[in-house]
PDB file of N, CA and C in Angstrom:
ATOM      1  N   UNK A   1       7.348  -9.509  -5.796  1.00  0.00           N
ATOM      2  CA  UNK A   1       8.179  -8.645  -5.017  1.00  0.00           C
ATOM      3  C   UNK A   1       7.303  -7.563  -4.377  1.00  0.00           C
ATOM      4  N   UNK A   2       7.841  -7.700  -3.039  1.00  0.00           N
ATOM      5  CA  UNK A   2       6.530  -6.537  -2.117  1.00  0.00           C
ATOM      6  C   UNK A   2       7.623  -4.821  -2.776  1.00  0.00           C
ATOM      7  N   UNK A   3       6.380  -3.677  -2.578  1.00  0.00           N
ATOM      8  CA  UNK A   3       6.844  -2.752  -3.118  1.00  0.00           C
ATOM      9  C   UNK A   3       7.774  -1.916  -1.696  1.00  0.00           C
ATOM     10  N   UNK A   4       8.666  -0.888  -2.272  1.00  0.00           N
ATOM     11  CA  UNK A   4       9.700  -0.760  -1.263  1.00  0.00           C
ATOM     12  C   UNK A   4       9.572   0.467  -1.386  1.00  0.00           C
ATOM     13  N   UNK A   5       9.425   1.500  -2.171  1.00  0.00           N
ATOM     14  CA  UNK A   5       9.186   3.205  -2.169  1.00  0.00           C
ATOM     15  C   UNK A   5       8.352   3.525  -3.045  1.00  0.00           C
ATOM     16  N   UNK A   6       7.677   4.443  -2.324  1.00  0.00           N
ATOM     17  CA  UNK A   6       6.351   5.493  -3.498  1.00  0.00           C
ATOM     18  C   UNK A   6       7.243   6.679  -2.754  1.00  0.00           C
ATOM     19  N   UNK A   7       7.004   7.537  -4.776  1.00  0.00           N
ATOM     20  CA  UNK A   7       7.279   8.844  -5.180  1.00  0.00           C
ATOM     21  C   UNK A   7       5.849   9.570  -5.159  1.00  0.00           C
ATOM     22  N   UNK A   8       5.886  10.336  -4.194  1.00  0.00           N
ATOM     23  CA  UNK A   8       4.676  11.320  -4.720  1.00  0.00           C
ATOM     24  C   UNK A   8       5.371  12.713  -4.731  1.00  0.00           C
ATOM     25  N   UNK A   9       4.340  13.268  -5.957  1.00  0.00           N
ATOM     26  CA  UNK A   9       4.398  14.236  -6.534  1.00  0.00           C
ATOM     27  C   UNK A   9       3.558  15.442  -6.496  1.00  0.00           C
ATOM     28  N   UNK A  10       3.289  16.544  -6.054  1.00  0.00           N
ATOM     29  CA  UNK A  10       2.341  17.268  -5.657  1.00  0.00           C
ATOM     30  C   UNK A  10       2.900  18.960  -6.517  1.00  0.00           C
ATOM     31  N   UNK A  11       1.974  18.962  -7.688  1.00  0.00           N
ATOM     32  CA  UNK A  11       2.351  20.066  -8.587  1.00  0.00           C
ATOM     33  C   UNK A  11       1.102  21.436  -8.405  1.00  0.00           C
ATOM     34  N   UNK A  12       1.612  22.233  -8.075  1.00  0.00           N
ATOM     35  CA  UNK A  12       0.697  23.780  -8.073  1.00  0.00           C
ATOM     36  C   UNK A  12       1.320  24.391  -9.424  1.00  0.00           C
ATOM     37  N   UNK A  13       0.212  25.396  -9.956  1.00  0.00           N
ATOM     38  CA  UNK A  13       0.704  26.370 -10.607  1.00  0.00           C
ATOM     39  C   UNK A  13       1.292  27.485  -9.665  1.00  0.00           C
ATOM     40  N   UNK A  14       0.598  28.270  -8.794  1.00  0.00           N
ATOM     41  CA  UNK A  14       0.920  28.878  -7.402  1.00  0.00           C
ATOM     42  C   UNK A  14       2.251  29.075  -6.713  1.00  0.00           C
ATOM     43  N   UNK A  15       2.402  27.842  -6.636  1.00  0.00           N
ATOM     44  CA  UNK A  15       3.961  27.721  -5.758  1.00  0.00           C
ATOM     45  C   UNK A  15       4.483  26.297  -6.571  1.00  0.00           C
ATOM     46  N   UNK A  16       5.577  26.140  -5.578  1.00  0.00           N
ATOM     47  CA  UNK A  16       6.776  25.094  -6.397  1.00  0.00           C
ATOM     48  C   UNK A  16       6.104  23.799  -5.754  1.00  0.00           C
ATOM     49  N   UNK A  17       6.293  22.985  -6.658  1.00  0.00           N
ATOM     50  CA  UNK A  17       5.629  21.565  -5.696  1.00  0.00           C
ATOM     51  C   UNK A  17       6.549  20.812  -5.002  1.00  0.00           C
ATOM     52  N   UNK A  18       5.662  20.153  -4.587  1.00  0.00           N
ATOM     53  CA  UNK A  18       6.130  18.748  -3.556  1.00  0.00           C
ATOM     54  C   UNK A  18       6.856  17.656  -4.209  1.00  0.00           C
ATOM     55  N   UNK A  19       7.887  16.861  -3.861  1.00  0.00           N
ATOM     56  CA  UNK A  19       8.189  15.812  -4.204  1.00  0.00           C
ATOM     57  C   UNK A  19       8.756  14.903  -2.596  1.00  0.00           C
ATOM     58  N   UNK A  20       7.715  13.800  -2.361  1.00  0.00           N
ATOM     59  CA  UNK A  20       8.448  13.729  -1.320  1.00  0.00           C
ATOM     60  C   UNK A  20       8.715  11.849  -1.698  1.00  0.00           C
ATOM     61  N   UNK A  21      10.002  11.182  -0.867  1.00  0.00           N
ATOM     62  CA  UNK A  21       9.871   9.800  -1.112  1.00  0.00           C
ATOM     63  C   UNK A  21       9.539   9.479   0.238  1.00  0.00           C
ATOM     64  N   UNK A  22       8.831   7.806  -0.057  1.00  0.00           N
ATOM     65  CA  UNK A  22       8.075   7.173   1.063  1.00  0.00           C
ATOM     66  C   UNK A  22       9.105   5.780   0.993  1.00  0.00           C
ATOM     67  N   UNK A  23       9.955   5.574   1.919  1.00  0.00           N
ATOM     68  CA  UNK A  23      10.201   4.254   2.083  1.00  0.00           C
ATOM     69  C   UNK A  23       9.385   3.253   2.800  1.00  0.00           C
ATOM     70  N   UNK A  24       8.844   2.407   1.856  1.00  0.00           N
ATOM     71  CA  UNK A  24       7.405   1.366   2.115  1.00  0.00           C
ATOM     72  C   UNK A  24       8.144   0.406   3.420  1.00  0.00           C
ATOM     73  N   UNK A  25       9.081  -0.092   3.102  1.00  0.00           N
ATOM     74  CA  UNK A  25       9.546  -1.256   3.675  1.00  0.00           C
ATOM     75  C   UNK A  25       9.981  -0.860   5.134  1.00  0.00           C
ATOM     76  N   UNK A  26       9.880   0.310   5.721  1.00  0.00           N
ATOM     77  CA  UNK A  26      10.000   0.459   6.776  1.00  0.00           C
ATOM     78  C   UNK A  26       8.508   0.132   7.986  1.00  0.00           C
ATOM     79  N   UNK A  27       7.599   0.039   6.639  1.00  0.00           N
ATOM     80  CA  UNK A  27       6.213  -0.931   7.199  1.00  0.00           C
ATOM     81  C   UNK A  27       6.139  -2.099   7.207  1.00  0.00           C
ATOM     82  N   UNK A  28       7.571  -2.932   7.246  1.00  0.00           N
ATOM     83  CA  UNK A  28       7.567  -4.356   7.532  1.00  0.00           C
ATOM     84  C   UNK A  28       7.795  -4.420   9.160  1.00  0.00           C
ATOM     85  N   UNK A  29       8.425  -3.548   9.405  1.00  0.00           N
ATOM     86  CA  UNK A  29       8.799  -3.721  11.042  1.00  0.00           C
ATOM     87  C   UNK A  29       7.857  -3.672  11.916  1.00  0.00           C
ATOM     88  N   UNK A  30       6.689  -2.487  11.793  1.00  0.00           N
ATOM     89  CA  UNK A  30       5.445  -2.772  12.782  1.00  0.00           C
ATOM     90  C   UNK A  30       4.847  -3.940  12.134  1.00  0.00           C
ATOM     91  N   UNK A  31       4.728  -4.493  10.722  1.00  0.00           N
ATOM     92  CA  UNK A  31       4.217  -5.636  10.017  1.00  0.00           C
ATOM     93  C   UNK A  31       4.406  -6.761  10.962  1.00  0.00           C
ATOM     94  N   UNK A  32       5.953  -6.641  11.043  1.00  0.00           N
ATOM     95  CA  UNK A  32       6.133  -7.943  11.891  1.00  0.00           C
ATOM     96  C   UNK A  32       5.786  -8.403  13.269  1.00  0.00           C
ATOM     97  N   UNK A  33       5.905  -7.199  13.504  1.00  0.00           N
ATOM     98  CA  UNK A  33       5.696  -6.910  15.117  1.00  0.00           C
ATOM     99  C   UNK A  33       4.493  -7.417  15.722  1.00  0.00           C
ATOM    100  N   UNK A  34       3.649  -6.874  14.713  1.00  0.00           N
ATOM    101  CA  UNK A  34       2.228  -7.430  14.841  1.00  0.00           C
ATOM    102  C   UNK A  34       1.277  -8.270  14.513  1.00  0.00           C
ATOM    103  N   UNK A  35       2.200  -9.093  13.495  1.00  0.00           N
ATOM    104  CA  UNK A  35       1.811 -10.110  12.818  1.00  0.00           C
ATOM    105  C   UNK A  35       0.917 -11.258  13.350  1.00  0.00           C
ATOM    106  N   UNK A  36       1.566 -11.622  14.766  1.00  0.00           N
ATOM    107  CA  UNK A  36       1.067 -12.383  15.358  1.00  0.00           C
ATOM    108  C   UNK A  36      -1.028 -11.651  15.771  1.00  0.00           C
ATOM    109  N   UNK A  37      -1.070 -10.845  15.992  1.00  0.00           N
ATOM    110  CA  UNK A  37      -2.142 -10.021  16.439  1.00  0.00           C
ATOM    111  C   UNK A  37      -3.082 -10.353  14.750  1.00  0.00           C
ATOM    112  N   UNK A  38      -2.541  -9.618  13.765  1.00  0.00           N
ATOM    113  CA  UNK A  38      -3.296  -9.695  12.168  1.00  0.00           C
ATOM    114  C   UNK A  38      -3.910 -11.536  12.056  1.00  0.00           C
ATOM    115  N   UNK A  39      -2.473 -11.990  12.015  1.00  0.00           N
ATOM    116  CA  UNK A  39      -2.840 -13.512  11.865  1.00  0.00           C
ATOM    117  C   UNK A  39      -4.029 -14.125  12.486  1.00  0.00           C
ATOM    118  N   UNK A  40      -4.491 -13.913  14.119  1.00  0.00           N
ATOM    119  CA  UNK A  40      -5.193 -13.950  15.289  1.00  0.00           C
ATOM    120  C   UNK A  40      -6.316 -13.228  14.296  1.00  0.00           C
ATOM    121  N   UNK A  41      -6.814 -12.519  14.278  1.00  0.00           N
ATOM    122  CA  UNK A  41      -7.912 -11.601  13.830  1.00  0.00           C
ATOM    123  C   UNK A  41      -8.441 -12.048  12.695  1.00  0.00           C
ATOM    124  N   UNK A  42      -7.739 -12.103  11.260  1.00  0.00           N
ATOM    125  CA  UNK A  42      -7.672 -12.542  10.291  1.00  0.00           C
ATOM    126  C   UNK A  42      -8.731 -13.999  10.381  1.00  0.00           C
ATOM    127  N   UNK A  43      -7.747 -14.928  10.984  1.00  0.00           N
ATOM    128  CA  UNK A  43      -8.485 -16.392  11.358  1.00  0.00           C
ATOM    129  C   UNK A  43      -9.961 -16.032  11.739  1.00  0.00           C
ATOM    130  N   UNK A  44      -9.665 -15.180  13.065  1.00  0.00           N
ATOM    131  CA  UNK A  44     -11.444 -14.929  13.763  1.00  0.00           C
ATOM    132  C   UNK A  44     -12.510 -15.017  12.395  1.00  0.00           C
ATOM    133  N   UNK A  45     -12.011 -13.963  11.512  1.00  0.00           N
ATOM    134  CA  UNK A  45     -12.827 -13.782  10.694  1.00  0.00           C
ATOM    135  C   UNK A  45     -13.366 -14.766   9.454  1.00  0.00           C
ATOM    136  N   UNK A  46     -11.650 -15.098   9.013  1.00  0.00           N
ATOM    137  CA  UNK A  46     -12.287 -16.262   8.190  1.00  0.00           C
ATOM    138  C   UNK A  46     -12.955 -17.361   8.635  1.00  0.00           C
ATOM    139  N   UNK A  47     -13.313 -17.792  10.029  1.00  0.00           N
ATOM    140  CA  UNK A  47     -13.966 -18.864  10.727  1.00  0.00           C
ATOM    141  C   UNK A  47     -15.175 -18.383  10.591  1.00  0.00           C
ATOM    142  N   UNK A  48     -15.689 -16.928  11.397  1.00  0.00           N
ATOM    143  CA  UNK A  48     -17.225 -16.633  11.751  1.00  0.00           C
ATOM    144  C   UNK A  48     -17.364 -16.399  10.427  1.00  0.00           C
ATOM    145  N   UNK A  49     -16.853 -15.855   9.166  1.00  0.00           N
ATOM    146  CA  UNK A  49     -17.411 -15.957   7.588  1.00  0.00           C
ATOM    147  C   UNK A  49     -17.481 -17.075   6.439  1.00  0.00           C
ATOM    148  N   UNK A  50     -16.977 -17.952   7.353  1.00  0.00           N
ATOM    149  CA  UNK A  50     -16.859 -19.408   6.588  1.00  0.00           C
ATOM    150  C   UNK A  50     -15.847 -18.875   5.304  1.00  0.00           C
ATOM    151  N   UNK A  51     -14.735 -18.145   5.323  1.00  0.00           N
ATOM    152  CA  UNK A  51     -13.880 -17.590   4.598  1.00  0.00           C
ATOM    153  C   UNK A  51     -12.857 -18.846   4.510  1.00  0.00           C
ATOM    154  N   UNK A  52     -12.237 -19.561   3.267  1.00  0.00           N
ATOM    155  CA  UNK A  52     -10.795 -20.450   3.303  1.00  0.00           C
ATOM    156  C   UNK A  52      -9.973 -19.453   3.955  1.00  0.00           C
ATOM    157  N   UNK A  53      -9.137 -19.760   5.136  1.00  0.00           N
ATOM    158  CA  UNK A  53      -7.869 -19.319   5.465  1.00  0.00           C
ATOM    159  C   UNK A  53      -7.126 -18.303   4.773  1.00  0.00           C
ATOM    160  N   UNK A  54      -6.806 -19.674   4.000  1.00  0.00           N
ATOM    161  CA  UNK A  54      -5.647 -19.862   2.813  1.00  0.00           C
ATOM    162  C   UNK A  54      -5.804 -19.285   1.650  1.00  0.00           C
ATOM    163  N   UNK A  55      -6.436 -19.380   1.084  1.00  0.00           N
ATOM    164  CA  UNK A  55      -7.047 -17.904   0.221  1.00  0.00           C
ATOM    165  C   UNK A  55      -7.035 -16.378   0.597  1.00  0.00           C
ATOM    166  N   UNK A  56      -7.673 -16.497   1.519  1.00  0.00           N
ATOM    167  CA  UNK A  56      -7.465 -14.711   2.063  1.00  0.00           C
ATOM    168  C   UNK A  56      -6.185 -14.723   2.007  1.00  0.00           C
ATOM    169  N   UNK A  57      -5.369 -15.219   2.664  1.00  0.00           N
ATOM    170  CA  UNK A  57      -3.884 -15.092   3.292  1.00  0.00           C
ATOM    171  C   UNK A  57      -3.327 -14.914   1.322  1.00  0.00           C
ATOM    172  N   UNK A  58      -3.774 -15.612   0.718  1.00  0.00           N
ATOM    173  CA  UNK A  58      -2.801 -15.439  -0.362  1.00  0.00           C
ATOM    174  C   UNK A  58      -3.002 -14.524  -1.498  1.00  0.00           C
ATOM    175  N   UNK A  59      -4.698 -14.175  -1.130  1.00  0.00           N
ATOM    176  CA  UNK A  59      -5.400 -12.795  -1.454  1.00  0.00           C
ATOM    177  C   UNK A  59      -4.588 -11.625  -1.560  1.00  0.00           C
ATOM    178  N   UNK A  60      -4.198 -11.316   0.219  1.00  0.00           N
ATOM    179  CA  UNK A  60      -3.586 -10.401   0.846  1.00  0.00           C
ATOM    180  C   UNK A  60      -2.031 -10.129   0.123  1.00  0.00           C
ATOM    181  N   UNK A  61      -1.190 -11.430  -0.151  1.00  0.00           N
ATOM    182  CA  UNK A  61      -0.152 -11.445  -0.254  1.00  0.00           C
ATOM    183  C   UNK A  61      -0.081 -10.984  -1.573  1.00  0.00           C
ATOM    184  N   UNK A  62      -0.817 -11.663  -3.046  1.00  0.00           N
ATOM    185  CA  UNK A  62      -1.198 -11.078  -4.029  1.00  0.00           C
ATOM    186  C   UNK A  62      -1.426  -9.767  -4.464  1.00  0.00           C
ATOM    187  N   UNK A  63      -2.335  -9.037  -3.425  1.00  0.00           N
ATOM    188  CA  UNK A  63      -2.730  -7.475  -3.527  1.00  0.00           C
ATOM    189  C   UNK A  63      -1.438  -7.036  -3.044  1.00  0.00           C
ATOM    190  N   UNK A  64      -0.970  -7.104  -2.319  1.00  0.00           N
ATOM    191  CA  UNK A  64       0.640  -6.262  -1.659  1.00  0.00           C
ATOM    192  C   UNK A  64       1.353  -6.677  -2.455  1.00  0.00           C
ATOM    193  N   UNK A  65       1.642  -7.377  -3.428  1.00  0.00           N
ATOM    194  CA  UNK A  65       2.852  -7.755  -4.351  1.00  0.00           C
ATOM    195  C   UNK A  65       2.526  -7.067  -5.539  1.00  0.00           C
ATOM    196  N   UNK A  66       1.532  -7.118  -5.750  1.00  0.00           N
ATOM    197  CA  UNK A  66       1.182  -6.301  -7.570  1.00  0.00           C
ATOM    198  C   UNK A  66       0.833  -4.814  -7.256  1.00  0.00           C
ATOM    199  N   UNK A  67       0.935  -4.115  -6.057  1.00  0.00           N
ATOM    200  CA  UNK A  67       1.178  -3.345  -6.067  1.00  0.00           C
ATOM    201  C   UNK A  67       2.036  -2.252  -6.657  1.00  0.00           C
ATOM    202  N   UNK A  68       3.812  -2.875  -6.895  1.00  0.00           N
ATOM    203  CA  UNK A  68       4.755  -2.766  -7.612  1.00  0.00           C
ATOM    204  C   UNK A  68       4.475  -2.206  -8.864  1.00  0.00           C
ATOM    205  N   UNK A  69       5.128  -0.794  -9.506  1.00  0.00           N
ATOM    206  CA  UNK A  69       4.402  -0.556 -10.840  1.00  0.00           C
ATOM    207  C   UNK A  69       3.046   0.205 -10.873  1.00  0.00           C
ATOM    208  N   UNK A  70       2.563   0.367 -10.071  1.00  0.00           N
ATOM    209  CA  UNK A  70       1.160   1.539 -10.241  1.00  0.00           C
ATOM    210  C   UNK A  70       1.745   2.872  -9.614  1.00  0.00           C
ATOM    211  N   UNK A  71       1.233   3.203 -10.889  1.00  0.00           N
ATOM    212  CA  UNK A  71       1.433   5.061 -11.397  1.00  0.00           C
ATOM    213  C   UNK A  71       0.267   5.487 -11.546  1.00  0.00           C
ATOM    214  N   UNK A  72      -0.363   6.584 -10.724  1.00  0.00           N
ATOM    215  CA  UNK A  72      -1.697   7.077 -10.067  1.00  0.00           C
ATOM    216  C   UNK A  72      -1.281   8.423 -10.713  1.00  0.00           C
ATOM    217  N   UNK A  73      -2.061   9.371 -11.684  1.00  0.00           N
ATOM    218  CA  UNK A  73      -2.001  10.602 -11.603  1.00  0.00           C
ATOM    219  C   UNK A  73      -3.501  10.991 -11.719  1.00  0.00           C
ATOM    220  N   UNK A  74      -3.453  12.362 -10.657  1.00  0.00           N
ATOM    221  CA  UNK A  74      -4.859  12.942 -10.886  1.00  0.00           C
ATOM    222  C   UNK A  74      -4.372  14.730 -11.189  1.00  0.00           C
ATOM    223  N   UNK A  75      -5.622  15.011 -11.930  1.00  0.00           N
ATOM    224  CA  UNK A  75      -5.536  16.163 -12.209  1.00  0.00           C
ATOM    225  C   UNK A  75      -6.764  16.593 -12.415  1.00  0.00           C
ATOM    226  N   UNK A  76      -6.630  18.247 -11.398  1.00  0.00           N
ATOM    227  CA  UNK A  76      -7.833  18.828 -11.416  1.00  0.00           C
ATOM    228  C   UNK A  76      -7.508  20.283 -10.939  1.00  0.00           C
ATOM    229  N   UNK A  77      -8.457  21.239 -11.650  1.00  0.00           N
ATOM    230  CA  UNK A  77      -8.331  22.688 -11.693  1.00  0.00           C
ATOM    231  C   UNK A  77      -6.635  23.233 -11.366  1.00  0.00           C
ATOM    232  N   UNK A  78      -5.911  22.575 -12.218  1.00  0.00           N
ATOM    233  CA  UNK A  78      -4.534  23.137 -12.840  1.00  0.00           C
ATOM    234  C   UNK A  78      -3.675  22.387 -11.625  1.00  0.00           C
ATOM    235  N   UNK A  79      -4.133  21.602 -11.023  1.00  0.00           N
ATOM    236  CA  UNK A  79      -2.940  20.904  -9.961  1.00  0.00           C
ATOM    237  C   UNK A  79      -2.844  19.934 -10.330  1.00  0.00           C
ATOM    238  N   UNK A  80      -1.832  19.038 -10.184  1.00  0.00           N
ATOM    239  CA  UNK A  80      -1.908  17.383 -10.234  1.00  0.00           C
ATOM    240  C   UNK A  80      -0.937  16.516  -9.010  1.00  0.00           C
ATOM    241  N   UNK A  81      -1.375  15.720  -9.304  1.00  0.00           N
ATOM    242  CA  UNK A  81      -0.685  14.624  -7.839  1.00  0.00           C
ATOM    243  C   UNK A  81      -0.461  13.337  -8.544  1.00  0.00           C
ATOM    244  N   UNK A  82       1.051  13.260  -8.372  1.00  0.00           N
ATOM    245  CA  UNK A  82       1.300  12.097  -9.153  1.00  0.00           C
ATOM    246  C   UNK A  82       1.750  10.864  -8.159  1.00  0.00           C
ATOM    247  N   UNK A  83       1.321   9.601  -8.072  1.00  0.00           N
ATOM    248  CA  UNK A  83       1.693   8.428  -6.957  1.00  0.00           C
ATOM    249  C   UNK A  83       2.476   7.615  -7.613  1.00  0.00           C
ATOM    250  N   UNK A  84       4.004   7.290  -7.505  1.00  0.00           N
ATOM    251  CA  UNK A  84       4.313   5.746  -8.164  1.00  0.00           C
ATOM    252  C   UNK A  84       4.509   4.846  -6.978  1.00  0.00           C
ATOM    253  N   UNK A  85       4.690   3.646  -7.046  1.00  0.00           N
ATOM    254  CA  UNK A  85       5.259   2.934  -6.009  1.00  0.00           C
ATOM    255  C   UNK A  85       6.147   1.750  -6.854  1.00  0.00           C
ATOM    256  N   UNK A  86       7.695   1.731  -6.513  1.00  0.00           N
ATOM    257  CA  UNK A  86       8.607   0.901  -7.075  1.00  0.00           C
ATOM    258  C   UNK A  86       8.891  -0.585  -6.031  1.00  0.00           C
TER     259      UNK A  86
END
């Protein structure tokens, strides 16, 4: 399942933090749009790199699907920034 919203989180001691949501899936629409263009490019490359196609392509699809479930926090000199993506 491709991921559909990241929560980020942006904490100060200073002031009140950030919470803002990201709806992912509204990056399917230029996705699609342009698909034809990625696909085109993509190929170029796996040809002049002697790259399988079909592998990259399922590479790609792999990395954007397990995306789902990563929770990123960093923390440093009393701030933190927290990333999920559902």
């Amino acid at each position: 399942m491709t991921p559909n919203i990241a929560m980020i989180h942006v904490e100060n001691p200073h002031w009140r933090g950030i919470r803002l949501w990201l709806p992912l899936f509204l990056l399917w629409i230029p996705a699609v749009l342009f698909s034809p263009f990625i696909f085109l490019i993509v190929l170029i490359v796996c040809l002049t790199c002697r790259i399988p196609f079909w592998r990259t392509i399922a590479a790609f699809w792999t990395l954007g699907c397990s995306l789902s479930g990563t929770d990123l926090r960093v923390c440093a000199e009393g701030k933190r920034v927290t990333v999920r993506i559902l």
